[in-house]
C-alpha atoms as a PDB file:
ATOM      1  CA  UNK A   1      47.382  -9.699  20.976  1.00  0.00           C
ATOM      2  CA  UNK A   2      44.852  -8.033  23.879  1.00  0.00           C
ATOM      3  CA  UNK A   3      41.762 -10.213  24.728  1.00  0.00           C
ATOM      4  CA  UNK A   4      38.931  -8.964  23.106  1.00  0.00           C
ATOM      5  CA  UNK A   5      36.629  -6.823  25.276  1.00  0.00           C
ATOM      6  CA  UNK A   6      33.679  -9.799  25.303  1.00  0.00           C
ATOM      7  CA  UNK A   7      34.306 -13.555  25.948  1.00  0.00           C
ATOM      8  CA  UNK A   8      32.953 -16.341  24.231  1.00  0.00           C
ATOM      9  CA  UNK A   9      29.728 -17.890  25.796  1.00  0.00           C
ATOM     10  CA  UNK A  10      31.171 -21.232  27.645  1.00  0.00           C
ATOM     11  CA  UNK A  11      28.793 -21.802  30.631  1.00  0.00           C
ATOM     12  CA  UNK A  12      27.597 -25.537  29.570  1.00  0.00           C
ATOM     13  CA  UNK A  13      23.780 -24.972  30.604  1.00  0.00           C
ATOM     14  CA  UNK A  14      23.314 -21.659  28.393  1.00  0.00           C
ATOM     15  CA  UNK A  15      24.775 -23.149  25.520  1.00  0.00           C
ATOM     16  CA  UNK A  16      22.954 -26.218  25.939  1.00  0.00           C
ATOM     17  CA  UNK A  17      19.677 -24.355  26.602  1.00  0.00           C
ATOM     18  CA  UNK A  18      20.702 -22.693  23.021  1.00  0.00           C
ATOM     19  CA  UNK A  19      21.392 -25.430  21.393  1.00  0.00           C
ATOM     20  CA  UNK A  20      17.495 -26.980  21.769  1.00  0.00           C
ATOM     21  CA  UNK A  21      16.145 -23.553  20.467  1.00  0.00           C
ATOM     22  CA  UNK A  22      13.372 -22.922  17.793  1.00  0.00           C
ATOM     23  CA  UNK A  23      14.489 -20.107  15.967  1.00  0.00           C
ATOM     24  CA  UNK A  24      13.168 -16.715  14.428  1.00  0.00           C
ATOM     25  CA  UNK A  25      14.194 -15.342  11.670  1.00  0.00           C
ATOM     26  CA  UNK A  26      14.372 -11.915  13.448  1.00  0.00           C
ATOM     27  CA  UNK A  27      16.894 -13.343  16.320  1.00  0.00           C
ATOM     28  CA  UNK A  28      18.931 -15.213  14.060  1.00  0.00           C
ATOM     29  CA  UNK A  29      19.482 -10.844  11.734  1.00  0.00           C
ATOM     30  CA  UNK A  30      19.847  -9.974  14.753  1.00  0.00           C
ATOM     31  CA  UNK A  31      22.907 -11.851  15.910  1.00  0.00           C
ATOM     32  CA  UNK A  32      24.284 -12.107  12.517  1.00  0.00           C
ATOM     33  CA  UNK A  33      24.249  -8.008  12.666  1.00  0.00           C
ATOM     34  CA  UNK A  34      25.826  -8.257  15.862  1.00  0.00           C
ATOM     35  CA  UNK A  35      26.109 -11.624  18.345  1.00  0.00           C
ATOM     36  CA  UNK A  36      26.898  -8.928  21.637  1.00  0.00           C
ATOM     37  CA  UNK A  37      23.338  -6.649  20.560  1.00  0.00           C
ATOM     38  CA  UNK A  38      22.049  -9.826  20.239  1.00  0.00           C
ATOM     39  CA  UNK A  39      23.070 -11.030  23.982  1.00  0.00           C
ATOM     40  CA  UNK A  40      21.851  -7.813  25.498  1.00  0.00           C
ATOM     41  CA  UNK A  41      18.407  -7.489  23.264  1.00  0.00           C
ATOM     42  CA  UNK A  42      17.472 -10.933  23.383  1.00  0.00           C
ATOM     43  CA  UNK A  43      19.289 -13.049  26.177  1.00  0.00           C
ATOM     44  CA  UNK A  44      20.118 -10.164  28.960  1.00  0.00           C
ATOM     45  CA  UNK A  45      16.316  -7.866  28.272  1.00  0.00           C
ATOM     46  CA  UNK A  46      17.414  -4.994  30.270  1.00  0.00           C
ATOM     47  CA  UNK A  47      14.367  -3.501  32.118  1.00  0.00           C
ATOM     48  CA  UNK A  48      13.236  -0.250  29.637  1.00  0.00           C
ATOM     49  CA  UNK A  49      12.724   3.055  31.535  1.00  0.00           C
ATOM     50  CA  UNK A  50      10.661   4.517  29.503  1.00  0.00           C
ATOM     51  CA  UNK A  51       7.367   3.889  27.703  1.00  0.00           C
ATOM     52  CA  UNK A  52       8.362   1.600  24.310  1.00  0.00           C
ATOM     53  CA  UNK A  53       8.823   3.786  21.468  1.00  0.00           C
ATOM     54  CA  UNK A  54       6.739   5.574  19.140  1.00  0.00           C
ATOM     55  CA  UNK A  55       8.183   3.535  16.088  1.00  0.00           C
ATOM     56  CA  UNK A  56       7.679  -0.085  17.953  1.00  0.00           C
ATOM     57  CA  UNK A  57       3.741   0.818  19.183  1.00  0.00           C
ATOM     58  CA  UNK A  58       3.394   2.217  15.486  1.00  0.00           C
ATOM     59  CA  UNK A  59       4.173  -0.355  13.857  1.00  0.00           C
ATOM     60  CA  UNK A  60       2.241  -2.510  16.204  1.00  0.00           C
ATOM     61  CA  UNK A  61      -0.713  -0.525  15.152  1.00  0.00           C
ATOM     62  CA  UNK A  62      -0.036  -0.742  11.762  1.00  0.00           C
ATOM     63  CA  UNK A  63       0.210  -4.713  11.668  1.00  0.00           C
ATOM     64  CA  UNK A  64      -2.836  -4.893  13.857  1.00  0.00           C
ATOM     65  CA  UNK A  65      -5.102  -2.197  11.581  1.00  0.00           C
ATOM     66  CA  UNK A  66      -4.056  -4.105   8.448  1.00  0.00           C
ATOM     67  CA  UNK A  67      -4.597  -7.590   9.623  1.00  0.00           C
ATOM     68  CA  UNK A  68      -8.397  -6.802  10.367  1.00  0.00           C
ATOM     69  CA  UNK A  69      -9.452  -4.239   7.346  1.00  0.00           C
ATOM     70  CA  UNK A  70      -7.953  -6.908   5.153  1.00  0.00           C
ATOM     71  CA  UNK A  71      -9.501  -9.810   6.301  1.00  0.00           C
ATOM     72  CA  UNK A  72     -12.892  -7.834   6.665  1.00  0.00           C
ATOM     73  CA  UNK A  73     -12.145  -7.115   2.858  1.00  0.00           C
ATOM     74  CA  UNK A  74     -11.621 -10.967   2.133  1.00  0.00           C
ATOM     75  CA  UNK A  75     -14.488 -12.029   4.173  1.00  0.00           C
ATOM     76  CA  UNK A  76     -17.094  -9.559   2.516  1.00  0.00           C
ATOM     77  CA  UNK A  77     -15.984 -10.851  -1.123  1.00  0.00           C
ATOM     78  CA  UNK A  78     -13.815  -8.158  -2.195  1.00  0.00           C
ATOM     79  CA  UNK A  79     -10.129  -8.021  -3.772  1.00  0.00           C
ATOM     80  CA  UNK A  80      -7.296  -5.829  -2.971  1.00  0.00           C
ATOM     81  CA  UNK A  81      -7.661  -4.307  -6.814  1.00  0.00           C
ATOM     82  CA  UNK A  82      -9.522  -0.757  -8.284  1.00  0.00           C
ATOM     83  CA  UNK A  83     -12.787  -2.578  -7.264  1.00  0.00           C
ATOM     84  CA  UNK A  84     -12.302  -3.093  -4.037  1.00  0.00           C
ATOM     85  CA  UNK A  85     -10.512  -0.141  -3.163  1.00  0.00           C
ATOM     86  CA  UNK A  86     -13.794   2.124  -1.456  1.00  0.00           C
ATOM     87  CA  UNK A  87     -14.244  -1.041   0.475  1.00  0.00           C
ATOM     88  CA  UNK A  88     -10.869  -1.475   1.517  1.00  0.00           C
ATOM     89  CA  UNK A  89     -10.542   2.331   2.385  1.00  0.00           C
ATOM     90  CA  UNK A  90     -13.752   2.610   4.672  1.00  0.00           C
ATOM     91  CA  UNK A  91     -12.938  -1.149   6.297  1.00  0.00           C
ATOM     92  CA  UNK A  92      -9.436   0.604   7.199  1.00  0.00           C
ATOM     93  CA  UNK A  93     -10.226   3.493   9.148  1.00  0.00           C
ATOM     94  CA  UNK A  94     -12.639   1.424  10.742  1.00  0.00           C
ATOM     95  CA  UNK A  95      -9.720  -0.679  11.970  1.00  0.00           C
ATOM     96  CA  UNK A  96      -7.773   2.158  12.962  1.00  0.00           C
ATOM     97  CA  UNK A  97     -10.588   3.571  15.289  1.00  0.00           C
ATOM     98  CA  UNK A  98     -11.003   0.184  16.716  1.00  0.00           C
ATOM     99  CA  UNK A  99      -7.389  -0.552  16.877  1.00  0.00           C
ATOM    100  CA  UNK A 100      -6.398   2.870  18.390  1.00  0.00           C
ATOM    101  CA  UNK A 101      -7.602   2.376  21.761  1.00  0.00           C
ATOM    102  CA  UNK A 102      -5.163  -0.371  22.105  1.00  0.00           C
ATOM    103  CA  UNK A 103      -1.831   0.845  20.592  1.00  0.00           C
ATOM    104  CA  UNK A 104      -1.035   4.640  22.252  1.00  0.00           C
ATOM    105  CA  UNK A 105       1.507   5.729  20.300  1.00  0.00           C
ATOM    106  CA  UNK A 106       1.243   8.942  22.643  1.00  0.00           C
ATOM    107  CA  UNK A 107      -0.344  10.106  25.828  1.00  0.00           C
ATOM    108  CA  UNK A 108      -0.023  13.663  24.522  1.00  0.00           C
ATOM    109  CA  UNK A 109      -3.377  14.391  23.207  1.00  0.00           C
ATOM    110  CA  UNK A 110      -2.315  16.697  20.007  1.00  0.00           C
ATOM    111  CA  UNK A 111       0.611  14.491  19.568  1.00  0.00           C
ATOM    112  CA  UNK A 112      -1.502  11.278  18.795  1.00  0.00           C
ATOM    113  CA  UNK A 113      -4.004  12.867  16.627  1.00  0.00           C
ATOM    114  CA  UNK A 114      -1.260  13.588  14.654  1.00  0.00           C
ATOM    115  CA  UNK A 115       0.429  10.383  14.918  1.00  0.00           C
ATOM    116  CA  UNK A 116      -2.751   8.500  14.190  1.00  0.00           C
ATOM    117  CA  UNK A 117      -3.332  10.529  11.103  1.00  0.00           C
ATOM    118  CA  UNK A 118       0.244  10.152   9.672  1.00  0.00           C
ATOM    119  CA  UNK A 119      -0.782   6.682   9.999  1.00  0.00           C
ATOM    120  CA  UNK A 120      -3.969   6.758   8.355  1.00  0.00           C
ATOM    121  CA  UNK A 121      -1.962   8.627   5.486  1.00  0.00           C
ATOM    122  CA  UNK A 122       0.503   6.199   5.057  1.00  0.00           C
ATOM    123  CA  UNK A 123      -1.970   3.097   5.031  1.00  0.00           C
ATOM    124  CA  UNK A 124      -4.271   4.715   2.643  1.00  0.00           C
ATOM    125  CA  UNK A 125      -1.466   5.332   0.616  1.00  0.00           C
ATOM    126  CA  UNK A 126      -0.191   1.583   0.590  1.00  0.00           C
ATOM    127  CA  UNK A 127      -3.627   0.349  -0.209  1.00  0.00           C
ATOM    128  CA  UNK A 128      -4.073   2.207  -3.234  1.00  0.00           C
ATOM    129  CA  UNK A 129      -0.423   1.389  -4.176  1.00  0.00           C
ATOM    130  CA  UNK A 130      -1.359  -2.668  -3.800  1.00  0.00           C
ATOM    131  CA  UNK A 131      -4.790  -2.108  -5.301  1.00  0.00           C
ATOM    132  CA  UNK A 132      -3.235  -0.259  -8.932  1.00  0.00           C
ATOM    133  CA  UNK A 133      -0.290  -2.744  -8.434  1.00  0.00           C
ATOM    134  CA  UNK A 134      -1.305  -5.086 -11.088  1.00  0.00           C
ATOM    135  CA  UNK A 135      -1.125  -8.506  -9.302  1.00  0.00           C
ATOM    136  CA  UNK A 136      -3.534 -11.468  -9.700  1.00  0.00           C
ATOM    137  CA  UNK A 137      -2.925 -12.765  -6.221  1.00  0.00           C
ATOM    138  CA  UNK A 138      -5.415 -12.094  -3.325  1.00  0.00           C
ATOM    139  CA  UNK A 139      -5.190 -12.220   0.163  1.00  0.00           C
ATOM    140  CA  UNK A 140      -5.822 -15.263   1.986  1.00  0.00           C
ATOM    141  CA  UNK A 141      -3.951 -15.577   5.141  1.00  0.00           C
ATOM    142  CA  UNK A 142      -2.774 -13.105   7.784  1.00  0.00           C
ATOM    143  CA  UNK A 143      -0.545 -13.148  11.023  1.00  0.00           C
ATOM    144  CA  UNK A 144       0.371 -16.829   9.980  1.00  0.00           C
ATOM    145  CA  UNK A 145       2.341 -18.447  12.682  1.00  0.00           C
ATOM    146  CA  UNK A 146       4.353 -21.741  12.692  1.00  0.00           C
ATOM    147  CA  UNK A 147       6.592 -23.017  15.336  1.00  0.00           C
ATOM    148  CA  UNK A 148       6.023 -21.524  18.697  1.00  0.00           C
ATOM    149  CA  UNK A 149       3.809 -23.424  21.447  1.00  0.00           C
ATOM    150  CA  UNK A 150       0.122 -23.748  20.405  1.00  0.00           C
ATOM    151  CA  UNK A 151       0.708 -22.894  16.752  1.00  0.00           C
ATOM    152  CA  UNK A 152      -1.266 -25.297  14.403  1.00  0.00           C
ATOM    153  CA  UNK A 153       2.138 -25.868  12.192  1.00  0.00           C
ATOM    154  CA  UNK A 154       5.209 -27.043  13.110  1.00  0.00           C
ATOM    155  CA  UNK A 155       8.892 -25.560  12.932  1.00  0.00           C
ATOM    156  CA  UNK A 156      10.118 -25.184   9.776  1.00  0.00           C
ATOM    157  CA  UNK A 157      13.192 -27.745   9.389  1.00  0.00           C
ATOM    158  CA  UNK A 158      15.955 -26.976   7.423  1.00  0.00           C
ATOM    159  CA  UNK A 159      19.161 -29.475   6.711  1.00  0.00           C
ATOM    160  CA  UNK A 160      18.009 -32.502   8.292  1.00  0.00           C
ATOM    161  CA  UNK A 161      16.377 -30.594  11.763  1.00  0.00           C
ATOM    162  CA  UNK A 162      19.704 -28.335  12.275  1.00  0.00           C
ATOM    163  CA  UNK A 163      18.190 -25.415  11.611  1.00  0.00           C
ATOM    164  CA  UNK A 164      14.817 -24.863  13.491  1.00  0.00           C
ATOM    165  CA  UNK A 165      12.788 -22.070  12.866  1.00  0.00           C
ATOM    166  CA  UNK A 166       9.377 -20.503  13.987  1.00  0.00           C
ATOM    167  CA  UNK A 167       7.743 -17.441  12.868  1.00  0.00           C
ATOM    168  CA  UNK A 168       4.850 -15.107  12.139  1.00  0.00           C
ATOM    169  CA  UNK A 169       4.112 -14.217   8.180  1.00  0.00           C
ATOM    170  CA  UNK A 170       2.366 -10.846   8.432  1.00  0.00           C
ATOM    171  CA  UNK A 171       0.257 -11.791   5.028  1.00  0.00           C
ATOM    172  CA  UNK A 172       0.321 -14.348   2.173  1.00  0.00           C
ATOM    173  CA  UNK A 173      -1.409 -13.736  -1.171  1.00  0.00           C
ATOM    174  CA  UNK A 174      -2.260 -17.115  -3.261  1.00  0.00           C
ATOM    175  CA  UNK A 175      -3.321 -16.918  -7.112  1.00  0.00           C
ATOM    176  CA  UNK A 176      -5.867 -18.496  -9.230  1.00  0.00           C
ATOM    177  CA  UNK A 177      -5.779 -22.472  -8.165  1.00  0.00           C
ATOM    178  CA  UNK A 178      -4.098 -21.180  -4.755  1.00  0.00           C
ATOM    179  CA  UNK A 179      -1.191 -23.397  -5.751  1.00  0.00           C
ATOM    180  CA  UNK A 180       0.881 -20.356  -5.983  1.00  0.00           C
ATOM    181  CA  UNK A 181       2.051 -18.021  -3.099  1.00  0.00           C
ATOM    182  CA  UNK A 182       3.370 -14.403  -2.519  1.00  0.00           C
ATOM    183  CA  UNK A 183       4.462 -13.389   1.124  1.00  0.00           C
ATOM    184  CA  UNK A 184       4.530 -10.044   2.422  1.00  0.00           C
ATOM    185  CA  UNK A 185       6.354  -8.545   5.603  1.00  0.00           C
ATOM    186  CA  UNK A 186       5.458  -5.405   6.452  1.00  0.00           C
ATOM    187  CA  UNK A 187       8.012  -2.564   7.419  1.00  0.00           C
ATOM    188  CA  UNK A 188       8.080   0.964   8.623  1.00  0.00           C
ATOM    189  CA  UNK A 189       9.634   3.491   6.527  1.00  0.00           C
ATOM    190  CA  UNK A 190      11.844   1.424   4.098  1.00  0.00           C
ATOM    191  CA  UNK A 191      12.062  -1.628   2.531  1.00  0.00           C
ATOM    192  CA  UNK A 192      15.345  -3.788   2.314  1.00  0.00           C
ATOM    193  CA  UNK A 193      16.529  -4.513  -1.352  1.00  0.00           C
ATOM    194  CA  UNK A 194      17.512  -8.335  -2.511  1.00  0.00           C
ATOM    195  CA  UNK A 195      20.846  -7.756  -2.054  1.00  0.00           C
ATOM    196  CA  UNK A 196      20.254  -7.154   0.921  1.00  0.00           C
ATOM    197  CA  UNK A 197      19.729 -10.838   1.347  1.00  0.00           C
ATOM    198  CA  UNK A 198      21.485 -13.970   2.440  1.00  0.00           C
ATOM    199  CA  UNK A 199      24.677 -13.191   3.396  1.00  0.00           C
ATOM    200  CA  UNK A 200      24.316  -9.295   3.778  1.00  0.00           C
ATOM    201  CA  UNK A 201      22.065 -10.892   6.181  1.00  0.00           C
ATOM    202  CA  UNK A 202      17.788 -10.044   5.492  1.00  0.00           C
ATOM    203  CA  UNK A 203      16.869 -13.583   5.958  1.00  0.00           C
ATOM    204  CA  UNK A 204      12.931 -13.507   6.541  1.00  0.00           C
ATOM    205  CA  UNK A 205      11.148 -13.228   3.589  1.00  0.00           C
ATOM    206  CA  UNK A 206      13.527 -15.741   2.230  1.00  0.00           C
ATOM    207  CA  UNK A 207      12.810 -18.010   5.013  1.00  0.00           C
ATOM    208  CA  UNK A 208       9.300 -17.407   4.994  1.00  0.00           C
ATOM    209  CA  UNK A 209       9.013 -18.118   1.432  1.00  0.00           C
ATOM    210  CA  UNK A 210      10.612 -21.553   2.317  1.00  0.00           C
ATOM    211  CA  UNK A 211       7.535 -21.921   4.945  1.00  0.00           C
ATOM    212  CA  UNK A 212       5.270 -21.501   3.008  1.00  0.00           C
ATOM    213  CA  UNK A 213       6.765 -24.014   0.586  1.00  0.00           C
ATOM    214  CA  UNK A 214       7.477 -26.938   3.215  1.00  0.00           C
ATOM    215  CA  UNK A 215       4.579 -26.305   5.744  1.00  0.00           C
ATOM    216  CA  UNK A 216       1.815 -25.471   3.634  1.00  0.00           C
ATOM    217  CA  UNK A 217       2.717 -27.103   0.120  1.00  0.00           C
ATOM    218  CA  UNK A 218       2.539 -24.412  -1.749  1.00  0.00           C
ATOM    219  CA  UNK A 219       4.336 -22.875  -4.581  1.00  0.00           C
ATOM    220  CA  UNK A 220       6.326 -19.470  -3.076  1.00  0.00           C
ATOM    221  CA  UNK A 221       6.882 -17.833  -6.317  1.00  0.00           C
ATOM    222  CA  UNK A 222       7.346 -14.436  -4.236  1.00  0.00           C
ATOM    223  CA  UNK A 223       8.332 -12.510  -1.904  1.00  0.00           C
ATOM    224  CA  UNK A 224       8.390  -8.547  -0.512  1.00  0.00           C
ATOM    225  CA  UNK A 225       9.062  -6.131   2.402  1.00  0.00           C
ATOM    226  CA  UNK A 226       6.246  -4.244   2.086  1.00  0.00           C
ATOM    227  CA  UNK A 227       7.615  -0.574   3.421  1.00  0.00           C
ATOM    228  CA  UNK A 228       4.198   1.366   5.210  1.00  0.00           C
ATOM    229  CA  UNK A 229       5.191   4.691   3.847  1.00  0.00           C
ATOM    230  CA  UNK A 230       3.125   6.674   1.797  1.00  0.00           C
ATOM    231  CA  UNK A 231       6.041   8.366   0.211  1.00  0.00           C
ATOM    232  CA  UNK A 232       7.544   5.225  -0.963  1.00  0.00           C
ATOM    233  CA  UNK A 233       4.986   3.178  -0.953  1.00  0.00           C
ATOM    234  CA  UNK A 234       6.596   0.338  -3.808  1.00  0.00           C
ATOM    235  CA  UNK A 235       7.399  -3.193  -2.037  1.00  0.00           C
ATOM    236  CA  UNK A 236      11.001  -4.896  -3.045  1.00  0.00           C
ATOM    237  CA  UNK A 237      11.783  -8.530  -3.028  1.00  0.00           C
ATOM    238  CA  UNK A 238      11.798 -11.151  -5.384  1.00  0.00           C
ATOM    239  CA  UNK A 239       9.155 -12.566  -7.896  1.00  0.00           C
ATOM    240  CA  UNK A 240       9.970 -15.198 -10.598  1.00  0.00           C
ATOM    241  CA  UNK A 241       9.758 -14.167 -13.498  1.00  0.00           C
ATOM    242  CA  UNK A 242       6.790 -16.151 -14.796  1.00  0.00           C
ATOM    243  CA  UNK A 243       4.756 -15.968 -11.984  1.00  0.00           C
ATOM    244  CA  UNK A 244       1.764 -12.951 -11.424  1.00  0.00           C
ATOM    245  CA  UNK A 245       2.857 -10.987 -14.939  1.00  0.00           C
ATOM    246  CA  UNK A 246       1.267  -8.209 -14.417  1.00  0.00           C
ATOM    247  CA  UNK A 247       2.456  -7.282 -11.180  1.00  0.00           C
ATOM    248  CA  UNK A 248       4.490  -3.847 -11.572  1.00  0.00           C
ATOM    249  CA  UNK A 249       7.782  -4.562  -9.406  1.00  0.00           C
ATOM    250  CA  UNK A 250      10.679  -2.240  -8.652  1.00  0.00           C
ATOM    251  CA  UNK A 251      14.463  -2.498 -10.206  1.00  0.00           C
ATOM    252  CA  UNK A 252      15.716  -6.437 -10.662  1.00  0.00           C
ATOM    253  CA  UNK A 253      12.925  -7.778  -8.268  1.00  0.00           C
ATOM    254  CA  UNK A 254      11.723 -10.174 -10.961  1.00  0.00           C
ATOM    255  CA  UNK A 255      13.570 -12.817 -11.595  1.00  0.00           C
ATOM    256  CA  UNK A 256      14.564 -16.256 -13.313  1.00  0.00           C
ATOM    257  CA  UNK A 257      14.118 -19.168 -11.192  1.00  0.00           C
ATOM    258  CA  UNK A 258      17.784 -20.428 -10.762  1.00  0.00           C
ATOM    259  CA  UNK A 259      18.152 -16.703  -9.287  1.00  0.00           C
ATOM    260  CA  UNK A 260      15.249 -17.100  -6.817  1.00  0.00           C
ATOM    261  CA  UNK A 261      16.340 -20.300  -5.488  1.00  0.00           C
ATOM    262  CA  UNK A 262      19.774 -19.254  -5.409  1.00  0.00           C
ATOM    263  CA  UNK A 263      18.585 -16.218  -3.034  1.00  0.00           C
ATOM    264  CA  UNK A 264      16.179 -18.505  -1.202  1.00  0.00           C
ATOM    265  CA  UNK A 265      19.142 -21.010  -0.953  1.00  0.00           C
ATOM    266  CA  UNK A 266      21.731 -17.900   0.353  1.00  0.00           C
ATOM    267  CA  UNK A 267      19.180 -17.345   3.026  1.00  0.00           C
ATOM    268  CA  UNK A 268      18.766 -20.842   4.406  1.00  0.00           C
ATOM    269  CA  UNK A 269      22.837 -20.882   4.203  1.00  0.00           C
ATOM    270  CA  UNK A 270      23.475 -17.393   6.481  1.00  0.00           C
ATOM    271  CA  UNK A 271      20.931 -18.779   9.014  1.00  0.00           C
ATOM    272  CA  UNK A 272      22.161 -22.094   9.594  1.00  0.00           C
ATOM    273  CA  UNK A 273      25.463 -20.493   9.588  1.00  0.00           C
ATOM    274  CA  UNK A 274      24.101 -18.094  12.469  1.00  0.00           C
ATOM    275  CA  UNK A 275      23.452 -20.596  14.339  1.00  0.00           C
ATOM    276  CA  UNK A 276      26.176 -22.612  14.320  1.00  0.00           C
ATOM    277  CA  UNK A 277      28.007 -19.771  15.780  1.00  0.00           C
ATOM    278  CA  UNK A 278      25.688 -19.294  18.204  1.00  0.00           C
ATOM    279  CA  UNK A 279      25.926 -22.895  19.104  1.00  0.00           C
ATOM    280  CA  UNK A 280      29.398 -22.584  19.354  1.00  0.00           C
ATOM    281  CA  UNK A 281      29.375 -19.826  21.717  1.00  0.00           C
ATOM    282  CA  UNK A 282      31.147 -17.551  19.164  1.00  0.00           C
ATOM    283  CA  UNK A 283      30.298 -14.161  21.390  1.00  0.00           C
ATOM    284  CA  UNK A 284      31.809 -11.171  19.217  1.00  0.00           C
ATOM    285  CA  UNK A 285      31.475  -7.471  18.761  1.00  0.00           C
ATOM    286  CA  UNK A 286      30.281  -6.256  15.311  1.00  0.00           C
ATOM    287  CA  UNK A 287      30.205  -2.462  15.461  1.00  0.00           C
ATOM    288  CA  UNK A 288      29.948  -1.925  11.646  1.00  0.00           C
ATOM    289  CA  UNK A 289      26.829  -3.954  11.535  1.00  0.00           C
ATOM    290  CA  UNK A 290      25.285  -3.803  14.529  1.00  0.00           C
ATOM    291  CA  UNK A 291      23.198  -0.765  13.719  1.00  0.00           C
ATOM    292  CA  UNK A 292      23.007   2.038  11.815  1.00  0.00           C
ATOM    293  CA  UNK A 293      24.593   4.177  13.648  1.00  0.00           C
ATOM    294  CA  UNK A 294      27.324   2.066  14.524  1.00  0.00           C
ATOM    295  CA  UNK A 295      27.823   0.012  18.022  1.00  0.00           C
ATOM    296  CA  UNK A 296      24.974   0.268  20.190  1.00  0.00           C
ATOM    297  CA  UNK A 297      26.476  -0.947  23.306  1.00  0.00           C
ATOM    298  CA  UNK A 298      29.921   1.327  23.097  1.00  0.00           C
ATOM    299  CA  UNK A 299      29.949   0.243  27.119  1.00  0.00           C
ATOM    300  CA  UNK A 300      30.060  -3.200  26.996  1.00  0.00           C
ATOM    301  CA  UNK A 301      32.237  -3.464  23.656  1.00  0.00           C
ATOM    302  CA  UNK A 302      34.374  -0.990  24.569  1.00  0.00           C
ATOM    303  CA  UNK A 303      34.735   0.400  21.082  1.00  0.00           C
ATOM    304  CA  UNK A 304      33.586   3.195  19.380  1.00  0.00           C
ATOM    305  CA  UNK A 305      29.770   4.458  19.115  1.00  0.00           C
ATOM    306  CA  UNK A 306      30.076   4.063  15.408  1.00  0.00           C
ATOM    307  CA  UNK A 307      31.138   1.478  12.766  1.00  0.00           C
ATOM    308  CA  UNK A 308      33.609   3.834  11.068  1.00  0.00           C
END
């Protein structure tokens, strides 16, 4: 049988260094997609040529923009329902204006106008998607981070401190008695569906919802990818089935408990089991799932640029 194209990581101090890590939930899809993407994106940080890409500064932008119009909305006593839509609107392209000068999505003058409004289109279109959306949650906390140096919470720790995780939960919604909790992770275009999850390997909502639960005490009774995409503007995830009734949700998303935790408990499992292999050095090329389009490092794998 012929080697295989990349080795297993054995150099003692790597592994070691790898072994103390605090995790995200983004490295840990990431190398379950594909460990070798994972080595080059994450370890090896090749030098970019070019400017970053219009999708990464977008999205930037977008997180930024929403994180201030909503907490503006919060802090002058409104909701994110029919009532508090004008507000949210105005507070929004506010944001954007303000936000703009930080985030160029293009140094082409016509090109950015046109970016910017796209933008504006698509966040409009979200916030009068979550304000008609029927929930009874609010937002209450934005940009949440746990784990890293100088965060005010600590890692979350999963099966007795194996699995060590940090993070930053784009918003968190809490309901009447803010006992109960809904997170929300913002994406670009699409959302994942909760199939997706566990061991077809989306792990952060599901993580985050276990946050939420062990670092702040509360109740995670739900969770979405929030897609920023005025065309498809519905989030998908997971709600129990009890919890915020009359929030519209897509497909299967609501479900009964022993479901939830099920998923919740599928997504703990794939990332523990991520990191074991990581721990282990287990270095492999995984062309089918490293990215859509198949292997993104053809090069180094020495396989084919797709996954077919």
């Amino acid at each position: 049988m012929p080697e295989p194209p990349v080795a297993p990581l054995r150099h003692e101090p790597v592994v070691a260094a790898l072994r103390e890590r605090v995790w995200s939930a983004s490295a840990l899809e990431a190398w379950a997609a594909c460990p070798v993407r994972w080595l080059v994106d994450r370890r090896l940080r090749p030098q970019a040529l070019v400017p970053d890409p219009e999708p990464l500064v977008r999205g930037k932008l977008a997180h930024d923009v929403l994180e201030q119009a909503l907490r503006a909305l919060v802090q002058a006593g409104h909701g994110l329902d029919p009532q508090g839509l004008p507000a949210a609107r105005g507070l929004l392209r506010d944001a954007l204006a303000e936000q703009a000068a930080h985030h160029r999505i293009s140094v082409n003058p016509e090109r950015l106008r046109s970016a910017l409004r796209r933008l504006e289109v698509d966040l409009v279109a979200y916030l009068e998607h979550a304000a008609h959306a029927g929930s009874g949650f609010a937002p209450d906390r934005f940009e949440l981070s746990f784990g890293a140096p100088g965060d005010e919470l600590p890692a979350l720790e999963l099966f007795d401190g194996e699995l060590r995780l940090q993070g930053r939960i784009d918003r968190i919604d809490l309901g009447a008695g803010a006992t109960q909790a809904i997170v929300y992770d913002y994406k670009g275009r699409t959302a994942p569906k909760t199939n997706e999850w566990g061991e077809r390997g989306r792990l952060q909502v599901g993580l985050y919802m276990l946050a939420v639960e062990r670092l702040l005490g509360l109740r995670a009774v739900g969770g979405f990818y929030q897609p920023l995409n005025a065309g498809q503007p519905a989030a998908r995830g997971v709600v129990r089935e009890d919890a915020d009734p009359h929030l519209r949700t897509v497909g299967k998303d609501r479900r009964p408990d022993d479901e939830v935790d099920a998923l919740l408990d599928a997504c703990a499992d794939a990332a523990r089991r991520a990191v074991r292999e990581v721990r282990a050095g287990r270095l492999e090329a995984r062309p089918a799932t490293c990215s859509p389009d198949g292997c993104a490092y053809p090069s180094i794998c020495r396989c084919e640029g797709t996954g077919a």
